[in-house]
C-alpha atoms as a PDB file:
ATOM      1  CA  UNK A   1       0.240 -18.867  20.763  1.00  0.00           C
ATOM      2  CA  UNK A   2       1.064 -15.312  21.077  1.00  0.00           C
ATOM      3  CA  UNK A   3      -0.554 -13.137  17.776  1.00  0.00           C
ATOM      4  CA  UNK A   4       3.693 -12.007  17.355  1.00  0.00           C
ATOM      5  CA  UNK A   5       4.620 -15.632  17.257  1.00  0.00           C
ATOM      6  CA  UNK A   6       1.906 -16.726  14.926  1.00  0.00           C
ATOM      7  CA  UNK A   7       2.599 -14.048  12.511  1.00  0.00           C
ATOM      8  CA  UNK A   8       6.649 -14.721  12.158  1.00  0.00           C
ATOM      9  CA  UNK A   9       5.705 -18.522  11.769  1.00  0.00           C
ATOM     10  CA  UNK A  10       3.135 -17.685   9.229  1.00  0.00           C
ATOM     11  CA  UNK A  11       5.514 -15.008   6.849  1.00  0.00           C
ATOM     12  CA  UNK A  12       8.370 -17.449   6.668  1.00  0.00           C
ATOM     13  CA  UNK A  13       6.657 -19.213   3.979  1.00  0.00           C
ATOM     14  CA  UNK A  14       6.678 -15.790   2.712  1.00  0.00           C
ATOM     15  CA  UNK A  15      10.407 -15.334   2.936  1.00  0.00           C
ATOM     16  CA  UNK A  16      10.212 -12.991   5.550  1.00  0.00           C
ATOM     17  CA  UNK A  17      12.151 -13.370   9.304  1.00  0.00           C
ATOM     18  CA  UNK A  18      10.812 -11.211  11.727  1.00  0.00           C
ATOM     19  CA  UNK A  19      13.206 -10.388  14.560  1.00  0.00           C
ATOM     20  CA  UNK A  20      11.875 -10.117  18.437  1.00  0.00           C
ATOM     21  CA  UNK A  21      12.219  -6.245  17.979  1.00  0.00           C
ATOM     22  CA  UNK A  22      10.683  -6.331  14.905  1.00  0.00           C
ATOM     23  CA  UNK A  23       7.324  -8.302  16.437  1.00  0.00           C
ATOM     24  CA  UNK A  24       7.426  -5.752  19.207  1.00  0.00           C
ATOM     25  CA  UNK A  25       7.077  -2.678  16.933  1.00  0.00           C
ATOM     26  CA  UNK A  26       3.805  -4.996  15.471  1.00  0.00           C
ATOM     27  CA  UNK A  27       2.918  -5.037  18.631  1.00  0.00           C
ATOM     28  CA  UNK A  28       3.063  -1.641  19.629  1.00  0.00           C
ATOM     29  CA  UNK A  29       1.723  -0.840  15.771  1.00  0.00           C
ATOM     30  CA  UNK A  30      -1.293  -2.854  17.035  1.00  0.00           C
ATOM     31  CA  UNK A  31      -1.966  -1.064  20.346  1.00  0.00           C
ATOM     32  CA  UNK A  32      -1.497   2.327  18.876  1.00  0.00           C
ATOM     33  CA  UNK A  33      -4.289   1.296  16.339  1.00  0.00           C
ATOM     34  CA  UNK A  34      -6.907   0.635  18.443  1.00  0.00           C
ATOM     35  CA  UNK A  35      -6.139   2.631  21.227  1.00  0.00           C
ATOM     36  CA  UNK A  36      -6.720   5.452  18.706  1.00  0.00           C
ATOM     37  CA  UNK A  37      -9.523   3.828  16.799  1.00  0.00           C
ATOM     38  CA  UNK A  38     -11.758   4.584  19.964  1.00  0.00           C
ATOM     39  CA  UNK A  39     -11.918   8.013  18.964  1.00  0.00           C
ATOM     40  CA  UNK A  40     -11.439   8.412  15.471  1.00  0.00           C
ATOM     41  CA  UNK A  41     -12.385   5.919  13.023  1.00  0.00           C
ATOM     42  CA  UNK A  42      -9.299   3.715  11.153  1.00  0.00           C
ATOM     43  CA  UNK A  43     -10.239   0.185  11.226  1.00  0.00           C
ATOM     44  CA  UNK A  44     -13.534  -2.143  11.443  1.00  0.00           C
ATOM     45  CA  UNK A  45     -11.419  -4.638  12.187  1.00  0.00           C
ATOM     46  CA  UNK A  46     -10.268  -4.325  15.708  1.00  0.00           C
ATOM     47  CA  UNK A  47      -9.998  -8.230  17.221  1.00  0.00           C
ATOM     48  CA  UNK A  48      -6.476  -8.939  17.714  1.00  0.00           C
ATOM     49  CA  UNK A  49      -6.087 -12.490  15.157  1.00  0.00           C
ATOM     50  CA  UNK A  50      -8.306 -10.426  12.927  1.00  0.00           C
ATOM     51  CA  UNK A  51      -5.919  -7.588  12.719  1.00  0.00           C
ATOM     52  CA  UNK A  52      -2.446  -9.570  12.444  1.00  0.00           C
ATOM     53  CA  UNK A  53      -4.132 -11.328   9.724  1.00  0.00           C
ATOM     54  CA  UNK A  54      -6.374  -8.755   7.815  1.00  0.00           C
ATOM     55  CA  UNK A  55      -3.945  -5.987   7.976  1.00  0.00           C
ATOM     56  CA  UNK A  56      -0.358  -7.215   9.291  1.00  0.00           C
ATOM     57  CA  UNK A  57       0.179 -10.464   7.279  1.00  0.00           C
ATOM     58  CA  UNK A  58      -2.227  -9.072   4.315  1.00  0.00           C
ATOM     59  CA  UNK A  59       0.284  -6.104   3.986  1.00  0.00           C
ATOM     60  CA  UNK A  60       3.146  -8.582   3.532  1.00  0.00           C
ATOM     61  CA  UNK A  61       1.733 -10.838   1.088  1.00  0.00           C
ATOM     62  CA  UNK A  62       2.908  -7.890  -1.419  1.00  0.00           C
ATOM     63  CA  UNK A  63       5.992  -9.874  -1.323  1.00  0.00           C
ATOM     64  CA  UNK A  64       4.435 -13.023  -3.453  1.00  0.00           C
ATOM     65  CA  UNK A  65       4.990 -10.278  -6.088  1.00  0.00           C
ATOM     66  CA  UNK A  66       7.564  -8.177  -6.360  1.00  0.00           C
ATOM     67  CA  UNK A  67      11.128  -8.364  -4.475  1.00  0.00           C
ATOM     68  CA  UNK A  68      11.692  -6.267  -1.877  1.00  0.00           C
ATOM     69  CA  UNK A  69      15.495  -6.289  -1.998  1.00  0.00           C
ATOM     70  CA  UNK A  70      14.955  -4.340  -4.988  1.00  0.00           C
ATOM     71  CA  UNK A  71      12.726  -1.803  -3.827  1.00  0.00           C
ATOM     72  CA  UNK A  72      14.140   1.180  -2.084  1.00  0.00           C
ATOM     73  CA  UNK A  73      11.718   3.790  -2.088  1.00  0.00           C
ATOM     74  CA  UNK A  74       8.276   3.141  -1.756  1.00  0.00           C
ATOM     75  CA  UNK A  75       4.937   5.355  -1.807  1.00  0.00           C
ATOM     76  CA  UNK A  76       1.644   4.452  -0.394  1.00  0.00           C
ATOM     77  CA  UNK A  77      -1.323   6.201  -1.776  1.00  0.00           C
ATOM     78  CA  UNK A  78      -4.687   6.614   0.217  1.00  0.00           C
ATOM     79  CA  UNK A  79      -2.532   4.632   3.260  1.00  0.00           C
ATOM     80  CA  UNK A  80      -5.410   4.937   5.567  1.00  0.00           C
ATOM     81  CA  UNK A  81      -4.249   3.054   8.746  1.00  0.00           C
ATOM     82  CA  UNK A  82      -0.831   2.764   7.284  1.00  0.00           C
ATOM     83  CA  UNK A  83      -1.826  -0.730   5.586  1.00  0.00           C
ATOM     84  CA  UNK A  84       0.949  -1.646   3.564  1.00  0.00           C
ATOM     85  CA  UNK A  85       3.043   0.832   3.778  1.00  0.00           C
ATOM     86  CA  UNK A  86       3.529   0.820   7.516  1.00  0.00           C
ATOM     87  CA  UNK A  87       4.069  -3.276   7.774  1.00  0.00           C
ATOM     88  CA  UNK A  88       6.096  -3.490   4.693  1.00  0.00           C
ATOM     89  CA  UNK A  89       8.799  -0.588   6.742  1.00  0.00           C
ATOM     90  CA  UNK A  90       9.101  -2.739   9.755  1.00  0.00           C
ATOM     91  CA  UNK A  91       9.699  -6.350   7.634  1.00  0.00           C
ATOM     92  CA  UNK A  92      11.895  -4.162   5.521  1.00  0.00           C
ATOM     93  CA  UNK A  93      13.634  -1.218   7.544  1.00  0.00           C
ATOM     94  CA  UNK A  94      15.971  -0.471   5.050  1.00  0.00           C
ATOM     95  CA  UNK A  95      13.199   1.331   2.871  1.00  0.00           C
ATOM     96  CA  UNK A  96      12.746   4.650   1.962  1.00  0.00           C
ATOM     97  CA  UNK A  97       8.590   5.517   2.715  1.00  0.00           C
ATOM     98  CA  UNK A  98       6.068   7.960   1.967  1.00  0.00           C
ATOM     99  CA  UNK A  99       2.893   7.892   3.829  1.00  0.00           C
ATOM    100  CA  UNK A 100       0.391   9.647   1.160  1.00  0.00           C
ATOM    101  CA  UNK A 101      -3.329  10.255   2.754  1.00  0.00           C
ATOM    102  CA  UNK A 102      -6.238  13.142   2.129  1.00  0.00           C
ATOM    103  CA  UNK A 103      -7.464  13.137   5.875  1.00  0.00           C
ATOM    104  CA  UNK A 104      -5.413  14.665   8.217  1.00  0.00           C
ATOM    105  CA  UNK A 105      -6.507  13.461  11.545  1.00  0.00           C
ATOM    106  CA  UNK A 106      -5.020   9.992   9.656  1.00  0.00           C
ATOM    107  CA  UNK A 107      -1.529  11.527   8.521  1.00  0.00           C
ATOM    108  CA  UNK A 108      -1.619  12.853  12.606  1.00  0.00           C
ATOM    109  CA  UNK A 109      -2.209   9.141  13.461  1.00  0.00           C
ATOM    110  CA  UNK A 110       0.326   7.960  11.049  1.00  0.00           C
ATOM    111  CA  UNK A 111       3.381  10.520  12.693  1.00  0.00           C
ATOM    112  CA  UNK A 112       2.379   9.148  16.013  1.00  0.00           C
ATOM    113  CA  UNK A 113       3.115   5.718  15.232  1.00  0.00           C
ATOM    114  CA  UNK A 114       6.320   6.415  12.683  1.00  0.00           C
ATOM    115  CA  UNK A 115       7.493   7.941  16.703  1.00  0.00           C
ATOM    116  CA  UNK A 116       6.339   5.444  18.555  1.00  0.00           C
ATOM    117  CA  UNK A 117       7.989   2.581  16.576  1.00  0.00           C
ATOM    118  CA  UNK A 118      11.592   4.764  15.743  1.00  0.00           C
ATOM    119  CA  UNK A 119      10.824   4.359  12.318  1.00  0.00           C
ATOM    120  CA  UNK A 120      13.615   5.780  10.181  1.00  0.00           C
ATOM    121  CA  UNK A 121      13.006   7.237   6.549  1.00  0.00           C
ATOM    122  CA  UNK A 122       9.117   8.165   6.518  1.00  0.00           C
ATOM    123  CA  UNK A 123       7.500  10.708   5.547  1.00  0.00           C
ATOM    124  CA  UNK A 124       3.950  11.126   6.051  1.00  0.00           C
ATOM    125  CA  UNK A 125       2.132  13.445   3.855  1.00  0.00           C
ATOM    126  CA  UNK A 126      -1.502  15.213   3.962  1.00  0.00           C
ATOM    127  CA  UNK A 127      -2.670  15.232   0.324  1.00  0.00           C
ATOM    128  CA  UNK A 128      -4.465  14.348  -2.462  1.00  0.00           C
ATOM    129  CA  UNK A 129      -2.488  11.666  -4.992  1.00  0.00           C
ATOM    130  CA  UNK A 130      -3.628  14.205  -7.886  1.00  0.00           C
ATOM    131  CA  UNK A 131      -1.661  17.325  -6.872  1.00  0.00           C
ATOM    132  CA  UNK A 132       1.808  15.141  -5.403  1.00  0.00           C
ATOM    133  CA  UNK A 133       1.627  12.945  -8.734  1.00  0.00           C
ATOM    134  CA  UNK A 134       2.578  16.343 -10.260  1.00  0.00           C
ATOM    135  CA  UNK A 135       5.341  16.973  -7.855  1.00  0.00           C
ATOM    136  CA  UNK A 136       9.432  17.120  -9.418  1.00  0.00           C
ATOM    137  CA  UNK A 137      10.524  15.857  -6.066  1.00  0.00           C
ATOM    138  CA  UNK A 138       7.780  12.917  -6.184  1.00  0.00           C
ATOM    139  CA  UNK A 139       6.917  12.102  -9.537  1.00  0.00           C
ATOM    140  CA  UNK A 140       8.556   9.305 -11.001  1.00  0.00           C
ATOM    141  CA  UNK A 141      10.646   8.762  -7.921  1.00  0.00           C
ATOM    142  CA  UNK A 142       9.248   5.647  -6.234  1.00  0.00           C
ATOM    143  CA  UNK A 143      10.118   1.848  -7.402  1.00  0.00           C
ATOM    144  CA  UNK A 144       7.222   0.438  -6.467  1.00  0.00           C
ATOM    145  CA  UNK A 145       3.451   2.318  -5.170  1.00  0.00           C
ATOM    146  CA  UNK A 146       0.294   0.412  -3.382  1.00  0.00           C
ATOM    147  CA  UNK A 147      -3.028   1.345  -3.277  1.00  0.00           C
ATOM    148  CA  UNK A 148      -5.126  -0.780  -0.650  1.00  0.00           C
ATOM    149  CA  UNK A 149      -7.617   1.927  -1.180  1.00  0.00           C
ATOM    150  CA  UNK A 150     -11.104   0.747  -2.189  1.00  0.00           C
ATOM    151  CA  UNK A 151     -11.641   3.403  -5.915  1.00  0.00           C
ATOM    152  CA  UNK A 152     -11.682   1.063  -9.126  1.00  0.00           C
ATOM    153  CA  UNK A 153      -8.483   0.291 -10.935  1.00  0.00           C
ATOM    154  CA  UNK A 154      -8.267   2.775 -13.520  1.00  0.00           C
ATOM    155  CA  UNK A 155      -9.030   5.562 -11.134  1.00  0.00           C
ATOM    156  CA  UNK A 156      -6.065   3.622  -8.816  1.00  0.00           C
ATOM    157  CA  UNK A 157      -3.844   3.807 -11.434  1.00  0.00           C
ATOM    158  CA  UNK A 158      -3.952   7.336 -12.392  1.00  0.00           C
ATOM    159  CA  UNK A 159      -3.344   8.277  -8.825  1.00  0.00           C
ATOM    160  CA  UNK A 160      -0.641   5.736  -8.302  1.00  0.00           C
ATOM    161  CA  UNK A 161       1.247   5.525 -11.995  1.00  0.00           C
ATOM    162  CA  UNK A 162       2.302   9.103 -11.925  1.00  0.00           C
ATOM    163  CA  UNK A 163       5.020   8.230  -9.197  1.00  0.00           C
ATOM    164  CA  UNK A 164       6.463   5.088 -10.022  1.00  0.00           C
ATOM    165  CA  UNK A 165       9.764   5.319 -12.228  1.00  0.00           C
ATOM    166  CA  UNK A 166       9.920   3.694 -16.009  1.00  0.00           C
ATOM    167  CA  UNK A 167      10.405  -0.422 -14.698  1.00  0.00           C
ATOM    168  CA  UNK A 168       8.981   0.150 -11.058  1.00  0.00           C
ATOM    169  CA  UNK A 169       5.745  -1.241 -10.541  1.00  0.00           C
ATOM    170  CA  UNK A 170       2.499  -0.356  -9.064  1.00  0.00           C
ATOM    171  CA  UNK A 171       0.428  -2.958  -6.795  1.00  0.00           C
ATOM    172  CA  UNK A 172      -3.109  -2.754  -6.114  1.00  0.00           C
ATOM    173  CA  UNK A 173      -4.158  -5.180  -3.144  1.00  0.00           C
ATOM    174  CA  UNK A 174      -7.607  -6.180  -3.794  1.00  0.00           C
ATOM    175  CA  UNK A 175     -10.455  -8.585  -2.838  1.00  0.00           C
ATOM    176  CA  UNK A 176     -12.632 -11.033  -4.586  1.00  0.00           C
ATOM    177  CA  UNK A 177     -14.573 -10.357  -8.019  1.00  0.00           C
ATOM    178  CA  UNK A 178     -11.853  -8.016  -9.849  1.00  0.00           C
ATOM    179  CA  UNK A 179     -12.604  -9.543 -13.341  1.00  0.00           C
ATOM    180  CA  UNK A 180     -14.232  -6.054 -14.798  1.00  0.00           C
ATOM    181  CA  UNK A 181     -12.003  -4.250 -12.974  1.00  0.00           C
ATOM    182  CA  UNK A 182      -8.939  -5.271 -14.620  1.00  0.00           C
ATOM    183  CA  UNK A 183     -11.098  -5.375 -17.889  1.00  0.00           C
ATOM    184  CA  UNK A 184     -12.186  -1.951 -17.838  1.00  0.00           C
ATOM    185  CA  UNK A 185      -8.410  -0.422 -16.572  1.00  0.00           C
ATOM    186  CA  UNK A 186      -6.100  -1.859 -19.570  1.00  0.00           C
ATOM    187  CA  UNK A 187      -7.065   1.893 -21.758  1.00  0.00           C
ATOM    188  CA  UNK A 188      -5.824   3.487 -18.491  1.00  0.00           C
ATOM    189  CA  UNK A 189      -2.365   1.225 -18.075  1.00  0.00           C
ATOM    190  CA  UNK A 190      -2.011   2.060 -21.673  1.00  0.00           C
ATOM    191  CA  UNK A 191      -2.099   5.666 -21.389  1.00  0.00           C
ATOM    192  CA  UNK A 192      -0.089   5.953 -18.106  1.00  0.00           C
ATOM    193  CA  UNK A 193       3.021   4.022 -18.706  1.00  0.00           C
ATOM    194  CA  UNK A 194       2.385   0.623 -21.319  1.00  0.00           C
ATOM    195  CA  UNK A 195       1.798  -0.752 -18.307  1.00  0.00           C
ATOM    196  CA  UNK A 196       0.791  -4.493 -18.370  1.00  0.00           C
ATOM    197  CA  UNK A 197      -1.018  -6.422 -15.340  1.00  0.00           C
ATOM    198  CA  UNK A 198      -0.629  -9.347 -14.222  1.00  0.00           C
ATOM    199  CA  UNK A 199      -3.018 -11.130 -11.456  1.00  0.00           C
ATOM    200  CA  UNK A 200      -1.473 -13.179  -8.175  1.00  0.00           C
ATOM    201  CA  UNK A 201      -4.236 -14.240  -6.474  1.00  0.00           C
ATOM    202  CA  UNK A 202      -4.454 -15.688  -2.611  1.00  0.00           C
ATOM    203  CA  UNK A 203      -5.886 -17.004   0.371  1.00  0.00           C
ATOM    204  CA  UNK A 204      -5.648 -15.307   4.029  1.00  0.00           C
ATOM    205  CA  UNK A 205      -4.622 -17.775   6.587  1.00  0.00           C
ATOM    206  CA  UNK A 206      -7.758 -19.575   8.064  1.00  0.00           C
ATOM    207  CA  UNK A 207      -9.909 -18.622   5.369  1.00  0.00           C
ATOM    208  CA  UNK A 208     -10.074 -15.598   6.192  1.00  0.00           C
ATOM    209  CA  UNK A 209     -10.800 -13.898   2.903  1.00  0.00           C
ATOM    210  CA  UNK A 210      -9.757 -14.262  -0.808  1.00  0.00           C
ATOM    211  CA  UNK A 211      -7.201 -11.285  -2.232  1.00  0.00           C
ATOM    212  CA  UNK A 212      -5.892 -10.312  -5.508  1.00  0.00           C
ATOM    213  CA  UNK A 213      -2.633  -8.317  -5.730  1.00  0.00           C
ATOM    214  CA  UNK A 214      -2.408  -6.797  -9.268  1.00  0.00           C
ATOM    215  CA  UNK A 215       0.553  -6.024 -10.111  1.00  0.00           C
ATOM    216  CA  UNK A 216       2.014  -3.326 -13.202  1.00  0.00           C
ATOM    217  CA  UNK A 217       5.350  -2.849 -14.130  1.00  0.00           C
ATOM    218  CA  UNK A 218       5.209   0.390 -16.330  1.00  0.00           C
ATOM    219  CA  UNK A 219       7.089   0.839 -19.218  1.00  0.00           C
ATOM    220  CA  UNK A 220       7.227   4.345 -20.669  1.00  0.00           C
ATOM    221  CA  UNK A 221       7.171   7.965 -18.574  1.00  0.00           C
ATOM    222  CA  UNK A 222       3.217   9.075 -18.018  1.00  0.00           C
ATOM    223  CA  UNK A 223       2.190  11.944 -19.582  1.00  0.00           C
ATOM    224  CA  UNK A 224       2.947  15.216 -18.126  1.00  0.00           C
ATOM    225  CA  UNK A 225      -1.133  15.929 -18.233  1.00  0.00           C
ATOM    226  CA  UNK A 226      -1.355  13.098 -16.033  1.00  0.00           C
ATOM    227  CA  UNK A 227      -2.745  12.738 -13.470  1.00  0.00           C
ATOM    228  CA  UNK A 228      -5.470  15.476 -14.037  1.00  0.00           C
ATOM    229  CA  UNK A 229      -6.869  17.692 -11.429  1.00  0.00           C
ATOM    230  CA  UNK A 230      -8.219  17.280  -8.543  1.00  0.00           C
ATOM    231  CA  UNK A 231     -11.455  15.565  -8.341  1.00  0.00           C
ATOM    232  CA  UNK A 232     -11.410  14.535 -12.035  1.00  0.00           C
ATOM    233  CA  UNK A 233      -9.834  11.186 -11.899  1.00  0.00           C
ATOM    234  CA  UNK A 234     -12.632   9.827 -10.128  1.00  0.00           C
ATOM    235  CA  UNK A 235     -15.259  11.871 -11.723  1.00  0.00           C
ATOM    236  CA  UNK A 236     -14.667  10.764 -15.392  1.00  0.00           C
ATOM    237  CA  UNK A 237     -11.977   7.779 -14.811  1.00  0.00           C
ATOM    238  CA  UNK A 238      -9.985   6.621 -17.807  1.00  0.00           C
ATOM    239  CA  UNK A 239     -11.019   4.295 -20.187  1.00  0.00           C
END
């Protein structure tokens, strides 16, 4: 079975219908990626089942819990690769994406392949989460913002928080043992937006590795003082 055909037989559980077009911008997503990975590092993960399920049907299980319809702008902070953000645009074309990352060889990467694929309504951006979170234009202007990145909740959320309007919600996609995590970030969602969590967790096709996606809905504006500056977030996270 083709890796295009495996993947639209696997989402529909998910309530997702990928169209032939649709599985040939995966495709060409997936050719891109590790056609570029040879000389610049994106992705450990570069077998072809291993990427449609690690990173392509990984990015859509963000639909287990929050709907999509619903959603019509949507920022992803620390993209990396482009995992979700990049996925969720092509199962979802009619949304509205920003493309947040600090490296810019990656946001170079990321233009490449919003070209390559015809993407409509994306804007990548080379940046640090701390200095856009502050932004009129950005702040408090998404519905929903993922994180797949790999910093500890708390420091997550006050990178992510900032730009997600009062009832939009804020996903982190994580893996196993997230126990303390969650623990140690409920000050944080306090502070940020009475923000509550709630835990969906999963299992990747063929075992392929346990995930968590922890999900926020905030409740009140943040602060203005968040999030601080640069650096500090991670340096003394919130408690």
């Amino acid at each position: 079975m083709k890796e295009g055909d495996w993947l639209r037989e696997q989402v529909c559980s998910l309530g997702i219908h990928l169209t032939d077009e649709q599985l040939a911008q995966f495709e060409q997503y997936y050719h891109h990626l590790i056609e570029t990975n040879r000389v610049m590092n994106l992705t450990a993960i570069t077998e072809p089942h291993e990427v449609y399920v690690k990173h392509f049907y990984d990015s859509l299980t963000l639909v287990k819990s929050i709907p999509m319809k619903q959603v019509t702008a949507l920022i992803d902070v620390g993209t990396g690769a482009g995992f979700p953000g990049i996925p969720l645009k092509i199962a979802f074309p009619h949304l509205r994406l920003v493309l947040l990352d600090s490296l810019k060889k990656r946001v170079a990467f990321l233009q490449e392949v919003v070209r390559k694929l015809q993407l409509e309504q994306v804007e990548c951006i080379h940046g640090r989460a701390e200095e856009w979170g502050q932004k009129k234009d950005y702040r408090e202007s998404f519905d929903l913002a993922t994180a797949r990145a790999v910093a500890r909740l708390n420091v997550l959320a006050e990178y992510c928080l900032p730009f997600v309007k009062v009832n939009g919600w804020f996903v982190a996609m994580k893996g196993a043992n997230i126990a303390d995590e969650i623990q140690e970030a409920k000050g944080a969602l306090k502070k940020l937006g009475q923000a509550e969590i709630k835990d969906i967790a999963l299992t990747l096709p063929e075992n392929m590795g346990e995930r968590h996606l922890l999900i926020m809905e905030k409740k009140k504006q943040t602060p203005k003082n968040y999030p601080r500056r640069t650096g500090l977030p991670a340096k003394q996270p919130l408690i």
